[in-house]
N, C-alpha and C. Protein backbone atom coordinates (compact mmCIF):
# COMPACT_ATOMS: atom_id res chain seq x y z
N UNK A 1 0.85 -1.18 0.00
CA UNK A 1 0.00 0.00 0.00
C UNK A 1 0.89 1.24 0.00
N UNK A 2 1.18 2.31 -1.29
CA UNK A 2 1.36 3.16 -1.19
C UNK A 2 0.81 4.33 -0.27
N UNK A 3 2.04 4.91 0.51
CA UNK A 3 1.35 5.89 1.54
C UNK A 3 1.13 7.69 0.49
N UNK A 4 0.48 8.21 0.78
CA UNK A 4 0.21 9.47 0.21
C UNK A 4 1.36 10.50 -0.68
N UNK A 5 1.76 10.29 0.02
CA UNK A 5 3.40 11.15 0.23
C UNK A 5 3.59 10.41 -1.48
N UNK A 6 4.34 8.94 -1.17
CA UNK A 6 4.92 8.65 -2.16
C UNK A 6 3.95 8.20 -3.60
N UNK A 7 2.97 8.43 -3.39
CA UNK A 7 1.45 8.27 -5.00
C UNK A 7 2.30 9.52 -5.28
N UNK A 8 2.30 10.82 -4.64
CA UNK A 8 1.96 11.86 -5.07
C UNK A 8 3.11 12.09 -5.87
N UNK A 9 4.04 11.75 -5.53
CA UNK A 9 5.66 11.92 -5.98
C UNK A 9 6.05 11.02 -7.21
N UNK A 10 5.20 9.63 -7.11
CA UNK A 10 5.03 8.88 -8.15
C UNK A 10 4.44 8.99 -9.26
N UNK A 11 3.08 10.11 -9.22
CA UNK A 11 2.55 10.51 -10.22
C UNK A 11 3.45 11.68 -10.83
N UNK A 12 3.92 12.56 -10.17
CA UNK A 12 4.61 13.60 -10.95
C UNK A 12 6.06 12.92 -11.74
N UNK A 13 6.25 11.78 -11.33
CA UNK A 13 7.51 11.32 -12.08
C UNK A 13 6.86 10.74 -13.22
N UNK A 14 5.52 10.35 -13.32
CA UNK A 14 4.77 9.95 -15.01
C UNK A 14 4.72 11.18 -15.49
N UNK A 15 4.61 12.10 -14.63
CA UNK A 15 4.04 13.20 -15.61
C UNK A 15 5.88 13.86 -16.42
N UNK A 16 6.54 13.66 -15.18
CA UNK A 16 7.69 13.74 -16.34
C UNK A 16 8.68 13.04 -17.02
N UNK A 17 8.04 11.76 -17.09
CA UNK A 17 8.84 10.93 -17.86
C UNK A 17 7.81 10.82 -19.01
N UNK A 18 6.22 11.12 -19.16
CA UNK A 18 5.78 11.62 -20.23
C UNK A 18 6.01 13.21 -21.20
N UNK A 19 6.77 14.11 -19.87
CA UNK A 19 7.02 15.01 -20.91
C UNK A 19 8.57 14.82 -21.62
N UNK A 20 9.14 13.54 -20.92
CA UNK A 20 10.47 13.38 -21.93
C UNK A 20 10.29 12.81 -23.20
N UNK A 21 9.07 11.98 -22.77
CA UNK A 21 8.56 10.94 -24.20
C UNK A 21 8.79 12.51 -25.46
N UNK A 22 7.52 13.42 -25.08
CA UNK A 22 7.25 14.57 -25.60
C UNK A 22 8.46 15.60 -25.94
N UNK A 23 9.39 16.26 -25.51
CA UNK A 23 10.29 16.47 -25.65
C UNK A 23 11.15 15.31 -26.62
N UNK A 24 11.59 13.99 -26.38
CA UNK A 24 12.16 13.30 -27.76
C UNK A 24 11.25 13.09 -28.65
N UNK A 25 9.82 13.15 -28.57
CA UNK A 25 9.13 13.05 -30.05
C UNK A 25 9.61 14.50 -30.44
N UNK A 26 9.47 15.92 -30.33
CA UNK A 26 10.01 16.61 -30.38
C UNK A 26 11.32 16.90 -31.57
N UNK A 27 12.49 16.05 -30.55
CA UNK A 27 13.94 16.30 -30.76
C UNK A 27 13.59 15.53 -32.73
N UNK A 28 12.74 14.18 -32.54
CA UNK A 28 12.85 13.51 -33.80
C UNK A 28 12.32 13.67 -34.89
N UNK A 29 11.33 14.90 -34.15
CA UNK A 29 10.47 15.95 -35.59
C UNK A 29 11.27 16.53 -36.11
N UNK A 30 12.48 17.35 -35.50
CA UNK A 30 12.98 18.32 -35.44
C UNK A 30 14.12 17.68 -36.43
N UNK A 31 14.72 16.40 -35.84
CA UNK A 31 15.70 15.47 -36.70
C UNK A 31 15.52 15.64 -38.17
N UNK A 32 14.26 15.07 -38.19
CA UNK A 32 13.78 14.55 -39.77
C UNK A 32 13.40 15.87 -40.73
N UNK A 33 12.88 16.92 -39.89
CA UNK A 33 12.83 18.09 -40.61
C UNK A 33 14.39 18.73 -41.13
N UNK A 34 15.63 18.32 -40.42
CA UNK A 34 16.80 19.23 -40.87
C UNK A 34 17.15 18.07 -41.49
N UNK A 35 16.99 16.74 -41.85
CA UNK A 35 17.53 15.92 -43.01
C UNK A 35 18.44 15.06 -41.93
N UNK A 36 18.13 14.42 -40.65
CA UNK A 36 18.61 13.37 -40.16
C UNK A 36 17.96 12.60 -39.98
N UNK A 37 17.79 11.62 -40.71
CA UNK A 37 16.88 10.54 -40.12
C UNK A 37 17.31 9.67 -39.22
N UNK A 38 18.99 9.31 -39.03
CA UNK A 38 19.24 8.57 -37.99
C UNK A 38 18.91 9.21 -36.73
N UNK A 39 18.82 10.70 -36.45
CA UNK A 39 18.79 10.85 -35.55
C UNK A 39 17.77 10.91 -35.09
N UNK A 40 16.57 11.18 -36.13
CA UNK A 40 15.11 11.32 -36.08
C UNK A 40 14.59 9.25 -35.17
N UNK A 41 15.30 8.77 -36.21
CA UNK A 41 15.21 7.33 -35.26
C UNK A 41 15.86 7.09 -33.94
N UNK A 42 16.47 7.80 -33.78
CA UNK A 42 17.14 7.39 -32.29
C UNK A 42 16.40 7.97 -31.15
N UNK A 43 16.09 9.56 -31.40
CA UNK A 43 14.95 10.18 -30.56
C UNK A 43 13.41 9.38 -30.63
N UNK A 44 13.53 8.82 -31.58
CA UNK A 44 11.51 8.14 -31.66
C UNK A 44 11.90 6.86 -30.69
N UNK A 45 12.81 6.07 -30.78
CA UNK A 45 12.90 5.33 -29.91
C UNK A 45 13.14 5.55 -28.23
N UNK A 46 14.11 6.93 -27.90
CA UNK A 46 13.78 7.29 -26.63
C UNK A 46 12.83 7.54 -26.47
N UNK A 47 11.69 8.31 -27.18
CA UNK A 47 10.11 8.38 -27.06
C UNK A 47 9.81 7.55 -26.49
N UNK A 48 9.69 6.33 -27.46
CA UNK A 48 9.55 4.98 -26.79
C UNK A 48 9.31 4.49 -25.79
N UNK A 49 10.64 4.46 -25.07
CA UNK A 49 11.53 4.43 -23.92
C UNK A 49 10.49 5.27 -22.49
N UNK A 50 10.51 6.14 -23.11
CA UNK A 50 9.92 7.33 -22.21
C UNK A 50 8.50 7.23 -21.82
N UNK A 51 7.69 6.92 -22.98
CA UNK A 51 6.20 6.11 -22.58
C UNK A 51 6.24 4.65 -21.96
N UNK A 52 7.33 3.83 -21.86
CA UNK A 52 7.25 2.93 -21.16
C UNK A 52 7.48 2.69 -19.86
N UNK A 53 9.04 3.93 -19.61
CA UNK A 53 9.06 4.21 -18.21
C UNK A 53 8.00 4.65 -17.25
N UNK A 54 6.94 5.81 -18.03
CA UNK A 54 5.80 6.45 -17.14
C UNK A 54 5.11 5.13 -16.96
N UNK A 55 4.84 3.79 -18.18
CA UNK A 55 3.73 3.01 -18.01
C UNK A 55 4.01 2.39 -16.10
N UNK A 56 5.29 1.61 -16.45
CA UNK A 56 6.34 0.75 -15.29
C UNK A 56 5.72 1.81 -14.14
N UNK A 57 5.63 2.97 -14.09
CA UNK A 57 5.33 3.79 -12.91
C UNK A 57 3.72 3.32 -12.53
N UNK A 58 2.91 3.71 -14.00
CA UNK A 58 1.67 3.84 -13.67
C UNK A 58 1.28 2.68 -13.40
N UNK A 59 1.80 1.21 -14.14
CA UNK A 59 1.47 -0.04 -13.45
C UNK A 59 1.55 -0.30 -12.04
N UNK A 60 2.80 0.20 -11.58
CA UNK A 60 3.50 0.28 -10.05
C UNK A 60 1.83 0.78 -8.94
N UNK A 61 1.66 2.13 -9.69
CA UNK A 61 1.09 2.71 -8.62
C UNK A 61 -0.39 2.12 -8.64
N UNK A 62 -0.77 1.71 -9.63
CA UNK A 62 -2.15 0.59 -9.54
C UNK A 62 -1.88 -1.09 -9.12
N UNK A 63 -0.86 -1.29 -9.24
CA UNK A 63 -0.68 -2.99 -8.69
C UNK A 63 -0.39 -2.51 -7.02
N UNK A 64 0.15 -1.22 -6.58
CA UNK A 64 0.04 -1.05 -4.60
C UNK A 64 -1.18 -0.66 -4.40
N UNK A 65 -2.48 -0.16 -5.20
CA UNK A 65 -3.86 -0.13 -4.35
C UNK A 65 -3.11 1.45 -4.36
N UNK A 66 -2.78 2.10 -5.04
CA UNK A 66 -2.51 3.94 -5.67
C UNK A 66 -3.73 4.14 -6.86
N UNK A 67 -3.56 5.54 -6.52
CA UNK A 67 -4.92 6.25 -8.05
C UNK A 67 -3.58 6.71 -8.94
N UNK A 68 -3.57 7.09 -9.95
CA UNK A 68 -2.92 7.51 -10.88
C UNK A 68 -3.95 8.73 -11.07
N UNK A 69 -2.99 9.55 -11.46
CA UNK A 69 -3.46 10.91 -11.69
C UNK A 69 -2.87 11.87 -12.82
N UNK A 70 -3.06 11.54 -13.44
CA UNK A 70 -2.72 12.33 -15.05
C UNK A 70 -2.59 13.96 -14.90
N UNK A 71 -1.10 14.49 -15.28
CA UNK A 71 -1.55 15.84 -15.07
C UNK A 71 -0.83 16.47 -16.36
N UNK A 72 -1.62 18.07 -16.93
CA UNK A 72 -1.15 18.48 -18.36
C UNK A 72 0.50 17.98 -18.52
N UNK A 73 0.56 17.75 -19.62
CA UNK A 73 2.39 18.11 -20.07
C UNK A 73 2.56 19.29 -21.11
N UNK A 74 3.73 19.98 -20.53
CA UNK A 74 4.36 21.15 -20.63
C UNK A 74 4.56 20.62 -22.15
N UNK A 75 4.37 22.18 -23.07
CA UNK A 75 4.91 22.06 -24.59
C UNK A 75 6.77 21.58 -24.40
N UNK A 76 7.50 20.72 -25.09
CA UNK A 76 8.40 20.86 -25.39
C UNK A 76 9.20 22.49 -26.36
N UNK A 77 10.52 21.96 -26.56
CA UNK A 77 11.17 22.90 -27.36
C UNK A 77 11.05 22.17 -28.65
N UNK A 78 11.19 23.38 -29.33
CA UNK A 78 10.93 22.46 -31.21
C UNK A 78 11.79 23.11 -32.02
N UNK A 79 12.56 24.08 -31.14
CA UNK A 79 14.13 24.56 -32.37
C UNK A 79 15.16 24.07 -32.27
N UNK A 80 15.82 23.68 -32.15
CA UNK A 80 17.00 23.84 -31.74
C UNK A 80 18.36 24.07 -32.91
N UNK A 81 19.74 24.25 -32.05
CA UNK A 81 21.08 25.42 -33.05
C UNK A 81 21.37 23.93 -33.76
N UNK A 82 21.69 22.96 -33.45
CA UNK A 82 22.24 21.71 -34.14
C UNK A 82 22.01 20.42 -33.64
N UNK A 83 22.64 19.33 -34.23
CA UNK A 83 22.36 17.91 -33.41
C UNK A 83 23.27 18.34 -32.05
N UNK A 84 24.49 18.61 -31.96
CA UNK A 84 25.02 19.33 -30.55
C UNK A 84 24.56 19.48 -29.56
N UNK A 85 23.75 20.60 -30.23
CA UNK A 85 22.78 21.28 -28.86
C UNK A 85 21.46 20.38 -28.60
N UNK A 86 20.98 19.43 -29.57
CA UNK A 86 19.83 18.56 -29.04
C UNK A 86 20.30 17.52 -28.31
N UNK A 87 21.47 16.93 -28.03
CA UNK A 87 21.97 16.00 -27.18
C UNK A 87 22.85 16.66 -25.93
N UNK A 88 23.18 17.69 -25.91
CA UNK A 88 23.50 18.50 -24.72
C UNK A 88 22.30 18.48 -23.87
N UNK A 89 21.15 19.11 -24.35
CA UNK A 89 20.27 19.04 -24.11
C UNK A 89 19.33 18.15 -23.83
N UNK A 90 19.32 16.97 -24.15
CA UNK A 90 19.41 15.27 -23.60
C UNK A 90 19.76 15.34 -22.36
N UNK A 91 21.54 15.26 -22.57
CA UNK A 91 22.53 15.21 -21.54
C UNK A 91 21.67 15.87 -20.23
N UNK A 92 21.78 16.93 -20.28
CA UNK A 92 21.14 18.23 -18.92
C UNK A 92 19.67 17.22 -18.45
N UNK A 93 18.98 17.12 -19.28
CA UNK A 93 17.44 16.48 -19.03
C UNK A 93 17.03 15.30 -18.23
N UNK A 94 18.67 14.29 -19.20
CA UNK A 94 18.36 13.21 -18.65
C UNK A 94 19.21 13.06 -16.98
N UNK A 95 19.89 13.89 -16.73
CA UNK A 95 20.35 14.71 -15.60
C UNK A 95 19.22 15.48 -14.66
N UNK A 96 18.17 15.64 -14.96
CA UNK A 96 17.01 16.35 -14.23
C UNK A 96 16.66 15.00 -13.47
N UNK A 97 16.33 14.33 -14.93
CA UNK A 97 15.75 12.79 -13.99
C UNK A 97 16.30 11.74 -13.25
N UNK A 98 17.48 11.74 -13.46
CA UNK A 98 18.18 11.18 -12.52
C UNK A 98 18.26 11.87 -11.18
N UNK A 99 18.04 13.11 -11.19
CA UNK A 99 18.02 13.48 -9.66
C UNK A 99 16.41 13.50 -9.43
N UNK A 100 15.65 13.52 -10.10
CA UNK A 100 14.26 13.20 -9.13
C UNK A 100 14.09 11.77 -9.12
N UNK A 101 14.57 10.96 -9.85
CA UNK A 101 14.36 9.33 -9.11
C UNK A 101 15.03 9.35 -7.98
N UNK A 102 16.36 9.84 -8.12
CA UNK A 102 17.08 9.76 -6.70
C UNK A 102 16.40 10.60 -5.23
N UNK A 103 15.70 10.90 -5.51
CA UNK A 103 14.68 12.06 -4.82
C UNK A 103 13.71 10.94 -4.37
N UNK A 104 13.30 10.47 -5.61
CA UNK A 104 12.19 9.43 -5.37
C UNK A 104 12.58 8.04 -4.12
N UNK A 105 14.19 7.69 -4.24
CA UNK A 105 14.57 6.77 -3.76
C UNK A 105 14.90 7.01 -2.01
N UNK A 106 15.21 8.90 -1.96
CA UNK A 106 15.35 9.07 -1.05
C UNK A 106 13.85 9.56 -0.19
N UNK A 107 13.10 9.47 -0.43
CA UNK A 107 11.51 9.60 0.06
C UNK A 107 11.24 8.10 0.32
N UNK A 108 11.45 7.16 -0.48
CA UNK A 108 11.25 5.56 -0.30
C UNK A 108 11.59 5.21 1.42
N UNK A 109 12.83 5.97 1.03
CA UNK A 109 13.96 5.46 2.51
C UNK A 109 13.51 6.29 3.40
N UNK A 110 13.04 7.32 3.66
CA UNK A 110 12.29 8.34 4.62
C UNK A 110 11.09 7.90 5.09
N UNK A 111 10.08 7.03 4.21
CA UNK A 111 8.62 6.61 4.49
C UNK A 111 8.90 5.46 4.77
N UNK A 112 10.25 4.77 4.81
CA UNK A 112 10.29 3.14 4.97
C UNK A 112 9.86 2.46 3.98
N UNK A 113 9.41 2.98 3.06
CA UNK A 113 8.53 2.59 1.88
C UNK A 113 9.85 0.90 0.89
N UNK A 114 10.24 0.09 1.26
CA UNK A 114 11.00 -0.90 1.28
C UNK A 114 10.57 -1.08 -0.50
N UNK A 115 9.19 -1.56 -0.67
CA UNK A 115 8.33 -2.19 -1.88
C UNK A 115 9.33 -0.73 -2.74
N UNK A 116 8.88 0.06 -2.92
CA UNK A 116 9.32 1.29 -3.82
C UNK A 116 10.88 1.57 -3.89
N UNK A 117 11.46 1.64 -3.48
CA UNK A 117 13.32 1.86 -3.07
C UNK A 117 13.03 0.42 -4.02
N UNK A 118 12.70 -0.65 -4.04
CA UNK A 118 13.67 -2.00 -4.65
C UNK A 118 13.38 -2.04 -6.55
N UNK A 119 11.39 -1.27 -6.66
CA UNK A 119 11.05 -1.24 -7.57
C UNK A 119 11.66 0.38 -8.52
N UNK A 120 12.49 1.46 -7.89
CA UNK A 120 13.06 2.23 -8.11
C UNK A 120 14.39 2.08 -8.64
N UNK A 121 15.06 0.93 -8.06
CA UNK A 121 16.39 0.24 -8.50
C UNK A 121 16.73 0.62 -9.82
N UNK A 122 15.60 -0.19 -10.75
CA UNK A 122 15.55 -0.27 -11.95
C UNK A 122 15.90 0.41 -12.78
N UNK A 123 14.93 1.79 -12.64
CA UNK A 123 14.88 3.32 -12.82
C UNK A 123 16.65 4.07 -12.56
N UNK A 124 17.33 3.71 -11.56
CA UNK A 124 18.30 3.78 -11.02
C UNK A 124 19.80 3.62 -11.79
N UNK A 125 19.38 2.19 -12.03
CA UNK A 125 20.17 1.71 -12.87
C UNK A 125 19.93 2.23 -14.76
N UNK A 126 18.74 2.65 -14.77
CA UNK A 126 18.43 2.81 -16.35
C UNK A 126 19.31 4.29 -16.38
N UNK A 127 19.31 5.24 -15.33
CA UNK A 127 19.47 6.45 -15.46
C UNK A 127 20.71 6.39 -16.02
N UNK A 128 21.78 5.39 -15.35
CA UNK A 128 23.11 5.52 -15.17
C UNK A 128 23.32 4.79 -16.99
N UNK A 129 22.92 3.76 -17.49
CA UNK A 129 23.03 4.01 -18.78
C UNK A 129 22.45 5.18 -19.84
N UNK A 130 21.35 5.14 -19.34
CA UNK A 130 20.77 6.98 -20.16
C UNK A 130 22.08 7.57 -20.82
N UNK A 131 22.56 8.46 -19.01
CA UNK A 131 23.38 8.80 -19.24
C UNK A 131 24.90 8.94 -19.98
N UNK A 132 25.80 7.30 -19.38
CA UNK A 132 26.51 7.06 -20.34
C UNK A 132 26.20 7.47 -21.83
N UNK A 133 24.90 6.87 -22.55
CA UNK A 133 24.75 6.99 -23.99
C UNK A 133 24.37 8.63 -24.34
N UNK A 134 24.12 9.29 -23.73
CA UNK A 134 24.42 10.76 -24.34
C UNK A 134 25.78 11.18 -24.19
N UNK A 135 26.48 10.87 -23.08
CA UNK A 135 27.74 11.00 -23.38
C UNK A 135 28.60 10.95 -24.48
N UNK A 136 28.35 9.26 -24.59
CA UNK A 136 28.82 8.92 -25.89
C UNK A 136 28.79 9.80 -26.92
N UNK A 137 27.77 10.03 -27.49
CA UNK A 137 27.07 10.55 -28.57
C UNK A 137 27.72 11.89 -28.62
N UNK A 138 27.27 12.75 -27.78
CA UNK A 138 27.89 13.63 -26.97
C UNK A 138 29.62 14.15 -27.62
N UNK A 139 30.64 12.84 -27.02
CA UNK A 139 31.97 12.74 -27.80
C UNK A 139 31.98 13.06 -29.14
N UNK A 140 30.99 11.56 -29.10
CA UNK A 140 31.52 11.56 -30.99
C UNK A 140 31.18 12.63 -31.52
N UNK A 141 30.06 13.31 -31.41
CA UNK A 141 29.79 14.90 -32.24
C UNK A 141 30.17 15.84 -32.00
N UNK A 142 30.90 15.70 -30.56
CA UNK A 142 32.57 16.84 -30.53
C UNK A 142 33.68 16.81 -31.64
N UNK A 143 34.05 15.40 -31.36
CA UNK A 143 35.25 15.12 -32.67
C UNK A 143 34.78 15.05 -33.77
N UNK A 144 33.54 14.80 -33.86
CA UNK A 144 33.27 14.69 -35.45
C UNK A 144 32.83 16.60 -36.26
N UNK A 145 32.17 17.17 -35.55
CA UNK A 145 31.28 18.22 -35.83
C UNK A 145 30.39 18.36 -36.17
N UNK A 146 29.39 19.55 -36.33
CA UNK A 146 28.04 18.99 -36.60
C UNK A 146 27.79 19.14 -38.07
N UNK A 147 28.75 19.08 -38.65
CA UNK A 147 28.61 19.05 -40.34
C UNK A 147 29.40 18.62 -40.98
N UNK A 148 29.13 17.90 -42.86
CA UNK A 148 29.82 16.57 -42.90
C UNK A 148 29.67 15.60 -42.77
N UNK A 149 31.04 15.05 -43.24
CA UNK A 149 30.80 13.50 -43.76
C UNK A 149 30.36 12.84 -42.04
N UNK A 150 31.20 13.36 -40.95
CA UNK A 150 31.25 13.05 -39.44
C UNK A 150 30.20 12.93 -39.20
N UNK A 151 29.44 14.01 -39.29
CA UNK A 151 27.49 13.80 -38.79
C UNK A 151 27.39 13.00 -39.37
N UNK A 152 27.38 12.82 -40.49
CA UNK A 152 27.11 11.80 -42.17
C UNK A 152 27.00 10.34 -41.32
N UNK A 153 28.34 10.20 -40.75
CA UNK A 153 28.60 8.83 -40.16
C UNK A 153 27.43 8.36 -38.53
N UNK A 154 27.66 9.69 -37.93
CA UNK A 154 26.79 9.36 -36.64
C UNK A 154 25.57 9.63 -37.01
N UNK A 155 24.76 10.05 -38.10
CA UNK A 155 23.78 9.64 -38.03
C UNK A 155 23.39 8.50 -38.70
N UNK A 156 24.09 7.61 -39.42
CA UNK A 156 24.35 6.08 -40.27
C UNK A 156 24.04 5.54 -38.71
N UNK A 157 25.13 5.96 -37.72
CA UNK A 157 25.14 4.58 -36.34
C UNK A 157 23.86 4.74 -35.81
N UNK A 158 23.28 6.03 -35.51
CA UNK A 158 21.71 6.61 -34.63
C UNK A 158 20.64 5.31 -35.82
N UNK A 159 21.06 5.44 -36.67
CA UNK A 159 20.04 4.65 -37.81
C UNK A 159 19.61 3.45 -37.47
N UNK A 160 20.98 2.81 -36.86
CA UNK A 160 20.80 1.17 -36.23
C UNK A 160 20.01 1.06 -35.78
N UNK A 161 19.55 1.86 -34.42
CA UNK A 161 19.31 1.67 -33.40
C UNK A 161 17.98 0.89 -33.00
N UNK A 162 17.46 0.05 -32.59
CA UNK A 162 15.95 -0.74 -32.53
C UNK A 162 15.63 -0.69 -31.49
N UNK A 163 13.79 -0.55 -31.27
CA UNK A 163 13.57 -0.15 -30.17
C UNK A 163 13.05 -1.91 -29.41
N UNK A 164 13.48 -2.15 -28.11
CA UNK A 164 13.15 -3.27 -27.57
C UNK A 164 12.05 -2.27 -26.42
N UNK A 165 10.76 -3.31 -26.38
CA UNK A 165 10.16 -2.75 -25.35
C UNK A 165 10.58 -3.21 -23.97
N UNK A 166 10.60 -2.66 -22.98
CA UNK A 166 10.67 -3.13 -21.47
C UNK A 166 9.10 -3.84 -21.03
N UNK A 167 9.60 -4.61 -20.33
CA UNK A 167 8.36 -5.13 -19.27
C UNK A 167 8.06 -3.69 -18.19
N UNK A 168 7.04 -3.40 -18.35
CA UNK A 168 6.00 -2.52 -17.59
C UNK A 168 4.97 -2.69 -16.42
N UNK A 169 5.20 -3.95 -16.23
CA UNK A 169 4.08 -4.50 -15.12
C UNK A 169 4.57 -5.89 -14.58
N UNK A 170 4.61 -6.03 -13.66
CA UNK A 170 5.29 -7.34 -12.58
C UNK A 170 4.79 -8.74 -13.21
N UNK A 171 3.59 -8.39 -14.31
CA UNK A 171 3.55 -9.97 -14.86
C UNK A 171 4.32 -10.71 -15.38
């Protein structure tokens, strides 16, 4: 049984791991409109990503006997200066959320809340690859630049990329 405190904290983390979905649908409009499609695919798949994390939440908070509570999402950004600045901008974001899960983990441990801290793990661990992979990316479009054969190439690798769904619910 979720106690009050942590529904409430749980719902605002759907609400912003749905506005990341929104923000990378965003980044991959934005891709395909300046003539990247790898990158346009790599952001549709964090989309992805991003509607599945809120689901894993919203399943969470209906399998403890929680309401889910849907609240507006904020317009994203829809300009941006280059691929550069849209994965900097990743980088920083996916940096927001790593400190409110960790927020989340440290409210777990404050309410005793044991069930949530173990089902947060996950989240925990996802952040810390997130991260790594904007990094990455990050590099390579330092050394490469954002124009050219270099983009040319990193957006060929963003092209690979396939989206695997996560399990979302304890079944």
């Amino acid at each position: 049984m979720l106690k009050r405190k942590m529904e409430g904290a749980l719902n605002e983390q759907i609400n912003k791991e749905l506005y990341s979905a929104y923000l990378y649908l965003s980044m991959s409009a934005y891709s395909e409109h300046i003539g990247l499609p790898g990158f346009a695919n790599w952001f549709m798949i964090q989309y992805k990503e991003e509607v599945d994390h809120a689901m894993k939440i919203y399943n969470y908070i209906n399998d403890q006997g929680g309401q889910v509570k849907l609240k507006a999402i904020d317009e994203p950004t829809a300009e941006f200066k280059d691929a550069l600045d849209m994965f900097q901008k990743t980088l920083e974001h996916e940096q927001f959320i790593t400190k409110s899960i960790n927020e989340l983990v440290d409210l777990g441990i404050k309410e005793k809340d044991h069930a949530t801290q173990i089902f947060l793990q996950w989240f925990v661990t996802e952040q810390i690859e997130e991260e790594k992979n904007d990094n990455d990316i990050l590099a390579k479009l330092k050394l490469a630049g954002d124009k050219g054969s270099g983009l040319f190439m990193i957006d060929k690798e963003l092209a690979a990329r396939v989206y695997t769904p996560i399990q979302t619910s304890a079944e």
